[in-house]
PDB file of N, CA and C in Angstrom:
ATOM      1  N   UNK A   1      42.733 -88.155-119.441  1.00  0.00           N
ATOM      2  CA  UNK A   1      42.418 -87.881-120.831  1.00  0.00           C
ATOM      3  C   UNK A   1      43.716 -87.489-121.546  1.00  0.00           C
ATOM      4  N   UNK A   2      43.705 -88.262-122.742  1.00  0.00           N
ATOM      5  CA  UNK A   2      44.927 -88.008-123.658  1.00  0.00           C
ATOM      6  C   UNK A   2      44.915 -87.152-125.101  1.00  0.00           C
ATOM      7  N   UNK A   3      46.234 -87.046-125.619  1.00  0.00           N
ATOM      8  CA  UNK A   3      45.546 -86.587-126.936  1.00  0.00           C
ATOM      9  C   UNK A   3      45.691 -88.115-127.741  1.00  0.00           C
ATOM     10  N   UNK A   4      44.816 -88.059-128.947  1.00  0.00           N
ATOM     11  CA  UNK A   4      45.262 -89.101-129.536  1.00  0.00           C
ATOM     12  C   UNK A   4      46.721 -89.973-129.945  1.00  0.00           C
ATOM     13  N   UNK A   5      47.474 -88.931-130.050  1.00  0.00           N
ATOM     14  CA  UNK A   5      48.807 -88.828-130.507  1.00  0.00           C
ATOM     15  C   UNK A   5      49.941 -89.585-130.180  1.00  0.00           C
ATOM     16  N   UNK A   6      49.283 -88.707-128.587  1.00  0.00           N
ATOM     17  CA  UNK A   6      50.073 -89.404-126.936  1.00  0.00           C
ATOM     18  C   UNK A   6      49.957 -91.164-127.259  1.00  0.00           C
ATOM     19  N   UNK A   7      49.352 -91.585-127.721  1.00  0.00           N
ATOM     20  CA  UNK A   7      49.021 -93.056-127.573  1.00  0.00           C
ATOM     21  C   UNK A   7      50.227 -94.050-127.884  1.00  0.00           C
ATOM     22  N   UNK A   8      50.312 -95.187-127.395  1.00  0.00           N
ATOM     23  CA  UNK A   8      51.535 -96.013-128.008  1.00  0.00           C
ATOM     24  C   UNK A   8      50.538 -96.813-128.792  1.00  0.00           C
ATOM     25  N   UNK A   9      51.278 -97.793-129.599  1.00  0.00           N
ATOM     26  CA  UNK A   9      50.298 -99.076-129.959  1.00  0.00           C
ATOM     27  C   UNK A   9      49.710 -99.972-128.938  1.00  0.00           C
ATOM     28  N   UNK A  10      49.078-100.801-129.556  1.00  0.00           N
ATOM     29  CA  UNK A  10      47.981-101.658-128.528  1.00  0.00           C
ATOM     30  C   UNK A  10      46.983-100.477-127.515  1.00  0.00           C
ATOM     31  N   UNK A  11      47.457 -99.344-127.306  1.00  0.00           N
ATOM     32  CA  UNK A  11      46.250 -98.644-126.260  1.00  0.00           C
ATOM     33  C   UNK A  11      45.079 -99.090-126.622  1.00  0.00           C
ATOM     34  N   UNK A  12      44.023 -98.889-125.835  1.00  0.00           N
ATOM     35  CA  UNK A  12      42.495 -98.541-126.079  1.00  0.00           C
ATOM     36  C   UNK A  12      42.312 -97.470-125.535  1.00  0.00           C
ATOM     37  N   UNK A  13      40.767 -97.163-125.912  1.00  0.00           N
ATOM     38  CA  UNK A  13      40.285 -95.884-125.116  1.00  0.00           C
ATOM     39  C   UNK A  13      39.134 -95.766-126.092  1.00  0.00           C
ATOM     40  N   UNK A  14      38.317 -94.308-125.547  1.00  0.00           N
ATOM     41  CA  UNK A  14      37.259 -94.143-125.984  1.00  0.00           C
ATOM     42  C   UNK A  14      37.566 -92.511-126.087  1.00  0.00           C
ATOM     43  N   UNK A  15      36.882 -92.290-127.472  1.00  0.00           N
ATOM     44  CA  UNK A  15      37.066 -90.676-127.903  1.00  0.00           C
ATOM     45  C   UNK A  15      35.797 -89.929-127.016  1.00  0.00           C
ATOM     46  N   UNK A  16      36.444 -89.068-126.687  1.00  0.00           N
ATOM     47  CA  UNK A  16      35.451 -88.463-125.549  1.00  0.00           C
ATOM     48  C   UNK A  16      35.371 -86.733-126.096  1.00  0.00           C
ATOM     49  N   UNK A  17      36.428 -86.207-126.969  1.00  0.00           N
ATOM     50  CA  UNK A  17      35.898 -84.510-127.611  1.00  0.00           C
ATOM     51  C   UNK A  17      36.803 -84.469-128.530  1.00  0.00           C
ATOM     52  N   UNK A  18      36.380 -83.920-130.142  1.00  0.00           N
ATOM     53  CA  UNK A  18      37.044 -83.995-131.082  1.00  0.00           C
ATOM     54  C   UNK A  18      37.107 -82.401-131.273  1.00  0.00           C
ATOM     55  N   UNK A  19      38.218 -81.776-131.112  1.00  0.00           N
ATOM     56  CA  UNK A  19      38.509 -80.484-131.578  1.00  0.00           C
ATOM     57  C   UNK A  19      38.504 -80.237-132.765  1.00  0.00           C
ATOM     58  N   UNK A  20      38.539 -78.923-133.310  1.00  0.00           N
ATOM     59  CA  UNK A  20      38.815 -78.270-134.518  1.00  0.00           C
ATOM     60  C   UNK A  20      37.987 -77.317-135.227  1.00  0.00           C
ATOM     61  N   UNK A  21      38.339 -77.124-136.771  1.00  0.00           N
ATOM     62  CA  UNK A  21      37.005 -76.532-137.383  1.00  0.00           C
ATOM     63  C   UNK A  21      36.146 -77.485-137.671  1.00  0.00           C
ATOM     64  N   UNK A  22      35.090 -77.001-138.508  1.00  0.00           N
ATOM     65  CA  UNK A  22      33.583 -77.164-138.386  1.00  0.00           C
ATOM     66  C   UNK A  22      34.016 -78.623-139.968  1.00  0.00           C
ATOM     67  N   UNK A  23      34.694 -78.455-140.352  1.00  0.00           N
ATOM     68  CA  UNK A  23      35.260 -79.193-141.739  1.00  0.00           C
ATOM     69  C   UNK A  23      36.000 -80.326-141.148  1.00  0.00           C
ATOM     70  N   UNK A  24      37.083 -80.074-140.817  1.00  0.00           N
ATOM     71  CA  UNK A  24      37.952 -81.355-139.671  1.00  0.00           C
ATOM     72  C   UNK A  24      36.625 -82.397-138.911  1.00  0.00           C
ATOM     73  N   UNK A  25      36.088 -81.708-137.900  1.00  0.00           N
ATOM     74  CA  UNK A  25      35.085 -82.455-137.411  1.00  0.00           C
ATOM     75  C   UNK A  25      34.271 -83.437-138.319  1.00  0.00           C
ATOM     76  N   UNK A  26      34.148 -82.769-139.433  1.00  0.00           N
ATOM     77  CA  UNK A  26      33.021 -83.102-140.257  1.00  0.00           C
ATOM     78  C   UNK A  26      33.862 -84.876-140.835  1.00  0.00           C
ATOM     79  N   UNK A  27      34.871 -84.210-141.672  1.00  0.00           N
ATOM     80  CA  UNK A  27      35.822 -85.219-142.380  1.00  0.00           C
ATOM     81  C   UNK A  27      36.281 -86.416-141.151  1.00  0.00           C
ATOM     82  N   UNK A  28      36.064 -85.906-139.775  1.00  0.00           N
ATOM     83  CA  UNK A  28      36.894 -87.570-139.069  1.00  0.00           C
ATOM     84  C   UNK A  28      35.076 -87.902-138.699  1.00  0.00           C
ATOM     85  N   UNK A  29      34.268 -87.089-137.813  1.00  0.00           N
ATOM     86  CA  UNK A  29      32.708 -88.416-138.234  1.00  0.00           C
ATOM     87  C   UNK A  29      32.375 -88.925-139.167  1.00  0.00           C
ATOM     88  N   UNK A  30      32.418 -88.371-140.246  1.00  0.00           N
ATOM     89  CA  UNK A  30      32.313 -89.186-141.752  1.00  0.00           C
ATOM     90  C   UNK A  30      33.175 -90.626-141.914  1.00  0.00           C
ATOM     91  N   UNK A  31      34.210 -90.791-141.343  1.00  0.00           N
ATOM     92  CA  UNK A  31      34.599 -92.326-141.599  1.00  0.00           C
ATOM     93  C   UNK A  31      34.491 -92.510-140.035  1.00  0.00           C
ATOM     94  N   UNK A  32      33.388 -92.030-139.137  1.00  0.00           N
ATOM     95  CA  UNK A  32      33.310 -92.893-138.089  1.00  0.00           C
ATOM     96  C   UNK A  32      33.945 -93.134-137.023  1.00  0.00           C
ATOM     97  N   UNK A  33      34.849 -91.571-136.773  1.00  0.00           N
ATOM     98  CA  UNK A  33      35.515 -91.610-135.622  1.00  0.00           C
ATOM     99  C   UNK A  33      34.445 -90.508-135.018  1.00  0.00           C
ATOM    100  N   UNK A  34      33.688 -90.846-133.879  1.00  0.00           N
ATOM    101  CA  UNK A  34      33.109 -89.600-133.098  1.00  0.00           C
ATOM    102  C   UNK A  34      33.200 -90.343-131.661  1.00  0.00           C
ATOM    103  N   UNK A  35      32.539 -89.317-130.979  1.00  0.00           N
ATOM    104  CA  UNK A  35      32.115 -89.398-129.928  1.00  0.00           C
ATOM    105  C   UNK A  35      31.542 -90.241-129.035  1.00  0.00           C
ATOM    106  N   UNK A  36      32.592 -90.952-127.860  1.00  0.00           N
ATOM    107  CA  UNK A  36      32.075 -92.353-127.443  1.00  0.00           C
ATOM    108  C   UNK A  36      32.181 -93.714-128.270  1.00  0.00           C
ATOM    109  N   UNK A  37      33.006 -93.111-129.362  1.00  0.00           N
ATOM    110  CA  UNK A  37      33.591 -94.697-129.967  1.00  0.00           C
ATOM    111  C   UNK A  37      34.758 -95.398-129.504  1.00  0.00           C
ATOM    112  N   UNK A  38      34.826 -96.832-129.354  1.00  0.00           N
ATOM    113  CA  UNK A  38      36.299 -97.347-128.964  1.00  0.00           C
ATOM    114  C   UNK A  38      37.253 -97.805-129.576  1.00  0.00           C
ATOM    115  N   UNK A  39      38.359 -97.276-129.193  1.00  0.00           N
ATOM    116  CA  UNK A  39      39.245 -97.287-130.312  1.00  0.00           C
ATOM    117  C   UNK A  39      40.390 -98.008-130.143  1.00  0.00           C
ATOM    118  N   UNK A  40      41.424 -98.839-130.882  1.00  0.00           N
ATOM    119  CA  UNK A  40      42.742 -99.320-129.916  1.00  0.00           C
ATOM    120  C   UNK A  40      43.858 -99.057-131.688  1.00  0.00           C
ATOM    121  N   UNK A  41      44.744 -98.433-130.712  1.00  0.00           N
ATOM    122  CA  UNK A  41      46.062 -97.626-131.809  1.00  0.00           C
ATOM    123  C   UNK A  41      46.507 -99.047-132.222  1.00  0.00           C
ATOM    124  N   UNK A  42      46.947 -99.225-133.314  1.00  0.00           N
ATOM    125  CA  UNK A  42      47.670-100.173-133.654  1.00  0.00           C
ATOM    126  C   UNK A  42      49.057 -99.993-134.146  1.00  0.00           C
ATOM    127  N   UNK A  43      49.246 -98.523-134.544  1.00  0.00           N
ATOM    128  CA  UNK A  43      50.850 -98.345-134.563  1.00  0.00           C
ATOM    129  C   UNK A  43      50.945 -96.161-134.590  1.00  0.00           C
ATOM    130  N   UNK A  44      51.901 -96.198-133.689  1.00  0.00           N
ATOM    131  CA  UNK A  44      52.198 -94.422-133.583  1.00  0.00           C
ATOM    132  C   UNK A  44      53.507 -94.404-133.511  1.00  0.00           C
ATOM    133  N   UNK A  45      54.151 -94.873-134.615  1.00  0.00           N
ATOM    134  CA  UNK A  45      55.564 -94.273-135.198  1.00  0.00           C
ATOM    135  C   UNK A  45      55.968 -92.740-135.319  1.00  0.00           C
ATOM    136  N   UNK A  46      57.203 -92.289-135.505  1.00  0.00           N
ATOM    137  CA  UNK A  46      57.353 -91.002-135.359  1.00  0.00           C
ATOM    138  C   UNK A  46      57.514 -91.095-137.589  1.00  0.00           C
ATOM    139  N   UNK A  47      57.091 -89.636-137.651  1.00  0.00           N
ATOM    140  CA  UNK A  47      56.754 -89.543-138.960  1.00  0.00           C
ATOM    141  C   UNK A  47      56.100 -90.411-139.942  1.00  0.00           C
ATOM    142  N   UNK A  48      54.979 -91.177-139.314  1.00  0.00           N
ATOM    143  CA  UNK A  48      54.335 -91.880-140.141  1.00  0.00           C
ATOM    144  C   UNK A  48      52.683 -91.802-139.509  1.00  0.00           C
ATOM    145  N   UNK A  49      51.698 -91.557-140.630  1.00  0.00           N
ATOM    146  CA  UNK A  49      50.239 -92.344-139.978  1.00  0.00           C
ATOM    147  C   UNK A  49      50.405 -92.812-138.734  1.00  0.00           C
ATOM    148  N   UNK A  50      49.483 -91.919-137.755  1.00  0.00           N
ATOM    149  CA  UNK A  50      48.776 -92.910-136.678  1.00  0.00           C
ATOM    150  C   UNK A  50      47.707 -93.952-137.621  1.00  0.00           C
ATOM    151  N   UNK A  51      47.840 -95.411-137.058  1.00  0.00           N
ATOM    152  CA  UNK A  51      46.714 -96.553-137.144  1.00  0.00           C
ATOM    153  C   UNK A  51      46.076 -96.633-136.528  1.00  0.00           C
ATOM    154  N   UNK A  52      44.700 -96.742-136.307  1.00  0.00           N
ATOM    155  CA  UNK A  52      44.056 -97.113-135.462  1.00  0.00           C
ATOM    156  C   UNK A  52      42.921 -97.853-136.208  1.00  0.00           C
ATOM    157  N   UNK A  53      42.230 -98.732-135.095  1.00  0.00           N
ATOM    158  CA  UNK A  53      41.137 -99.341-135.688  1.00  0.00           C
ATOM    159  C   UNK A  53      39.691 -99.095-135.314  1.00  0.00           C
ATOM    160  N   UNK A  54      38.816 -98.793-135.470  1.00  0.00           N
ATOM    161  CA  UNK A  54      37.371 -98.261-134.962  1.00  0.00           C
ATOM    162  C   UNK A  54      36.420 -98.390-135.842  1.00  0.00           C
ATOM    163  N   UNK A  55      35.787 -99.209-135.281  1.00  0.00           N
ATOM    164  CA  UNK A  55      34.180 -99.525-135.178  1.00  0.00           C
ATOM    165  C   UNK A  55      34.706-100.859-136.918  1.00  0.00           C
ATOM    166  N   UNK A  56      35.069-101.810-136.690  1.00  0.00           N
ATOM    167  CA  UNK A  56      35.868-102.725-137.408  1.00  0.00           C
ATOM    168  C   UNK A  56      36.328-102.304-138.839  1.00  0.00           C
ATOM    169  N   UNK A  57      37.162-101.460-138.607  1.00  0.00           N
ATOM    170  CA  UNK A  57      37.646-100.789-140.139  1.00  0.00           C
ATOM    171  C   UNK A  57      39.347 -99.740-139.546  1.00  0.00           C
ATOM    172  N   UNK A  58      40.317-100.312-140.350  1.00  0.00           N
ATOM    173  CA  UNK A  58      41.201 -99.550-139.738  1.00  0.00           C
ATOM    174  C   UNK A  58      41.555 -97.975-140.393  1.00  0.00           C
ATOM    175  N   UNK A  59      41.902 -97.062-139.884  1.00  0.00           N
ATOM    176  CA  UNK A  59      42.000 -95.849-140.107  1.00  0.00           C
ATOM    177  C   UNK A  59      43.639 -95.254-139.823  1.00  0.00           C
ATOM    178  N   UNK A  60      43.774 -94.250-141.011  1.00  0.00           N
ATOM    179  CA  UNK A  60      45.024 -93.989-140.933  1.00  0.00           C
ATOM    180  C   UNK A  60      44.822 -92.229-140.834  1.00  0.00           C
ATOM    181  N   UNK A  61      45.450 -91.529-140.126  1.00  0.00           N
ATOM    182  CA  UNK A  61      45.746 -90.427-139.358  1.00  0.00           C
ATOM    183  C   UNK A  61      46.532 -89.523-139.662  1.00  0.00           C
ATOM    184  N   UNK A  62      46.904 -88.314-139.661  1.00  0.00           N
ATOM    185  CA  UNK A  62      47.934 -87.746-139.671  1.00  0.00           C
ATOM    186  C   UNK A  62      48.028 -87.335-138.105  1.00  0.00           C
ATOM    187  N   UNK A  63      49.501 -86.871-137.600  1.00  0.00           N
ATOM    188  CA  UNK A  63      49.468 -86.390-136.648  1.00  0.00           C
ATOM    189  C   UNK A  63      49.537 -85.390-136.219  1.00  0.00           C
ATOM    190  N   UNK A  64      48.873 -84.184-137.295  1.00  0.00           N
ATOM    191  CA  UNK A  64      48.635 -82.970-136.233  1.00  0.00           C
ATOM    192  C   UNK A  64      47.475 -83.565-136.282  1.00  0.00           C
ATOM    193  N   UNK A  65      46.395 -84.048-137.166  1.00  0.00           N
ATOM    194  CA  UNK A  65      44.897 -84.067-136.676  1.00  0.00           C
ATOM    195  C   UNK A  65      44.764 -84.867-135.570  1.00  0.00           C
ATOM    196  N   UNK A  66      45.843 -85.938-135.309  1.00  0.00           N
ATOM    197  CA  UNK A  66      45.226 -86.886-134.455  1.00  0.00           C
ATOM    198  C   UNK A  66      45.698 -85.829-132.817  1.00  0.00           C
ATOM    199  N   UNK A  67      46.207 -84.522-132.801  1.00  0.00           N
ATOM    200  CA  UNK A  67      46.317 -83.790-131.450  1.00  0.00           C
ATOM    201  C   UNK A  67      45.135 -83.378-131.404  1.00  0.00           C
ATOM    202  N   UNK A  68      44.342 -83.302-132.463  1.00  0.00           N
ATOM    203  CA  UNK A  68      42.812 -82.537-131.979  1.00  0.00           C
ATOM    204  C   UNK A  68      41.581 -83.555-131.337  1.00  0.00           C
ATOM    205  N   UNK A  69      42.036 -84.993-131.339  1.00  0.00           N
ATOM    206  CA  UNK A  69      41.314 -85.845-130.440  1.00  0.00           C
ATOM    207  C   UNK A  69      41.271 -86.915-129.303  1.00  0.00           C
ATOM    208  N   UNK A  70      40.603 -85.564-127.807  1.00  0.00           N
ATOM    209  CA  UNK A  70      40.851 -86.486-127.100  1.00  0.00           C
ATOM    210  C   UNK A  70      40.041 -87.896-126.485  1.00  0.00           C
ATOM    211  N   UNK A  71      41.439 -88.364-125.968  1.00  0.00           N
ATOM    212  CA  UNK A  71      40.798 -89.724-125.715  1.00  0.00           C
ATOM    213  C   UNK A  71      40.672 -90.246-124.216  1.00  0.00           C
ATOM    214  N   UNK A  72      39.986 -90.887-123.600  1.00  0.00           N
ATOM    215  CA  UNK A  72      39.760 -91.488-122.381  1.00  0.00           C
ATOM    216  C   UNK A  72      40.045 -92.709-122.485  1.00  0.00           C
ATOM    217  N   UNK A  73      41.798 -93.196-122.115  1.00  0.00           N
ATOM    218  CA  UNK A  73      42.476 -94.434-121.948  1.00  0.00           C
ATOM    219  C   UNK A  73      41.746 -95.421-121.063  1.00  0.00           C
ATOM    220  N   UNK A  74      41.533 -96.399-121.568  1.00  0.00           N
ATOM    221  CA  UNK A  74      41.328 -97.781-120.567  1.00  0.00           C
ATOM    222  C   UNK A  74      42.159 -98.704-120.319  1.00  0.00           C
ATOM    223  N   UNK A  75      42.264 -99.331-118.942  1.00  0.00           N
ATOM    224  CA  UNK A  75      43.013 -99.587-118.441  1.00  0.00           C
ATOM    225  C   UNK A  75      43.096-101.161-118.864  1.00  0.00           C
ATOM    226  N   UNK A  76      44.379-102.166-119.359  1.00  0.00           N
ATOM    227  CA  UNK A  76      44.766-102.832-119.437  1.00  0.00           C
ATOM    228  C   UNK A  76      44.907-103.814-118.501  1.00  0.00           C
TER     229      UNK A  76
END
């Protein structure tokens, strides 16, 4: 298990526990990042948006939030 963060591009994986407050949580299920969704990074540059794409819609990140979710990498 990773943090989101950790990820390079192209990974997959599946979000398996989303940390934080009760508001954070709220704001990343609302566009559909929760629990048991699969996800594959499409770019984790240093000082820019994590990308990722989930559930066919791409999503852009910051990266302290993306340390509060971890992920269960699949293997390539």
């Amino acid at each position: 298990m990773k943090k989101l963060s950790e990820l390079c591009g192209g990974s997959r994986g599946t979000v398996v526990e989303i940390t934080g407050d009760n508001h954070f949580q709220s704001r990343i299920t609302s566009i559909g990042l929760t629990v048991g969704s699969q996800i594959e990074v499409i770019q984790n540059s240093k000082k820019q948006p994590l990308l990722l794409y989930n559930r066919d819609t791409m999503v852009a990140i910051n990266k302290k939030e993306s340390e509060k979710i971890m992920v269960e990498v699949v293997k390539q």
